[in-house]
C-alpha atoms as a PDB file:
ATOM      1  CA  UNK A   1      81.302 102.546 108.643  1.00  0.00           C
ATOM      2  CA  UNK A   2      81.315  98.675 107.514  1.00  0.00           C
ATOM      3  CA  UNK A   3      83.375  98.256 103.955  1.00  0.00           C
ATOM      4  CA  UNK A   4      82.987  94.355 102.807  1.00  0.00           C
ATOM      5  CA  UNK A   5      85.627  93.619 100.920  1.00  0.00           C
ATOM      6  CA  UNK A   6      85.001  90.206  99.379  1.00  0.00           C
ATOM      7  CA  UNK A   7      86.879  87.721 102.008  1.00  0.00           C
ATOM      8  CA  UNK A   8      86.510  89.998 104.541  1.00  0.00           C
ATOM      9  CA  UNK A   9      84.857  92.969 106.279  1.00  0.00           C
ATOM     10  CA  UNK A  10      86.135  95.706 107.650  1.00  0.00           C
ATOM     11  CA  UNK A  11      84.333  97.452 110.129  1.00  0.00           C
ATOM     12  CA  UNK A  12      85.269 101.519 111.414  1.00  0.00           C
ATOM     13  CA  UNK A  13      83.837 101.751 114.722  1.00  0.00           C
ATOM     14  CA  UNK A  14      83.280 104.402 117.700  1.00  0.00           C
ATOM     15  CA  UNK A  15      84.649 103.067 121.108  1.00  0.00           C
ATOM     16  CA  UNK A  16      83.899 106.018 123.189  1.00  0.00           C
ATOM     17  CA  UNK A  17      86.262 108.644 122.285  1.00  0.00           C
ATOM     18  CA  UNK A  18      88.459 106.282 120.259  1.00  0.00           C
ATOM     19  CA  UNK A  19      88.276 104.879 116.742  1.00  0.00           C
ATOM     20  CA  UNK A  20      88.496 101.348 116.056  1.00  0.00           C
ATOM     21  CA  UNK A  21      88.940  99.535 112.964  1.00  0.00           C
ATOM     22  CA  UNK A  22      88.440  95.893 112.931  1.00  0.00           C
ATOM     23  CA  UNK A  23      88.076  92.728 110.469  1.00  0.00           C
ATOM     24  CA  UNK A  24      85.175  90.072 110.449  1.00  0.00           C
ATOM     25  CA  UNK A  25      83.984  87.243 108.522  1.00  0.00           C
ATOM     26  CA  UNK A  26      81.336  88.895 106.089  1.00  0.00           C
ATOM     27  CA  UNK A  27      78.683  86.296 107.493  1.00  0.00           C
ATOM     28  CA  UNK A  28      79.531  87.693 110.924  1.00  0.00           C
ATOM     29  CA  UNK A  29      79.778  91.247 110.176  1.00  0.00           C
ATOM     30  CA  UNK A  30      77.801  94.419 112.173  1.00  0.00           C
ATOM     31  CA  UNK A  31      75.835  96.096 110.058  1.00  0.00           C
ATOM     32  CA  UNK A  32      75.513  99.852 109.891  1.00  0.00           C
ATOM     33  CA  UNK A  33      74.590 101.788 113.004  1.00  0.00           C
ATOM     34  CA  UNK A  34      74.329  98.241 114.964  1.00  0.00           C
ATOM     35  CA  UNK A  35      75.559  98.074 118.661  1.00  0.00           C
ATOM     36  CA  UNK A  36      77.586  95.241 118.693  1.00  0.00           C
ATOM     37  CA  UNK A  37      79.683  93.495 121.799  1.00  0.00           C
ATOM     38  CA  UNK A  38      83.746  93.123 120.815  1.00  0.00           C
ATOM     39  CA  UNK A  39      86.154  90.734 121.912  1.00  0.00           C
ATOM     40  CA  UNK A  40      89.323  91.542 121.051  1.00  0.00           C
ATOM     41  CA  UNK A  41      92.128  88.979 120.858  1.00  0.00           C
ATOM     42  CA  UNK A  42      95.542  91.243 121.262  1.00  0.00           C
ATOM     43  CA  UNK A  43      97.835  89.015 119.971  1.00  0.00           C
ATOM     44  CA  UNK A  44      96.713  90.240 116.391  1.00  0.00           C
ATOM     45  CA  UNK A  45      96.542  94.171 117.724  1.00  0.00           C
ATOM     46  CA  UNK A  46      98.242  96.477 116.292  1.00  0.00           C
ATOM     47  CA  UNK A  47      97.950  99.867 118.425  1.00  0.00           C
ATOM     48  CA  UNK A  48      99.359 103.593 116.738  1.00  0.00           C
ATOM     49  CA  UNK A  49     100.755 106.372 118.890  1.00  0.00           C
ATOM     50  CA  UNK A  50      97.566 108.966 117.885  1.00  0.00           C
ATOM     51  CA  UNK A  51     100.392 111.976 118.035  1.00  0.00           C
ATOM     52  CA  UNK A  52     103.069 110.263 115.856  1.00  0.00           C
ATOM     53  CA  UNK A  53     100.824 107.648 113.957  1.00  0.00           C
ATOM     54  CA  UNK A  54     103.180 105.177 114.382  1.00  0.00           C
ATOM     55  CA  UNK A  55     103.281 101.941 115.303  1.00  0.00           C
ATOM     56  CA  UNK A  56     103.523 101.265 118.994  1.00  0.00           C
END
């Protein structure tokens, strides 16, 4: 699922078994459906325990 936003775009995507949610620039932003190649920079990560939902 893509949601723009206004300043930016948040993006709900499949990564294998795992859901990941991620923000973009909404010039840059994958459109519906699209295969796209990530990079992510985990300095700005946050990652949830899926059992608890908290942050780990």
């Amino acid at each position: 699922m893509v949601e723009p936003t206004g300043a930016e775009t948040i993006g709900f995507m499949r990564f294998g078994e795992l859901e990941v949610v991620g923000r973009f620039d909404p010039d840059e932003a994958p459109r519906m459906g699209e295969t796209i190649t990530l990079g992510i920079d985990m300095s700005h990560a946050c990652l949830f325990d899926p059992a608890t939902k908290t942050l780990i």
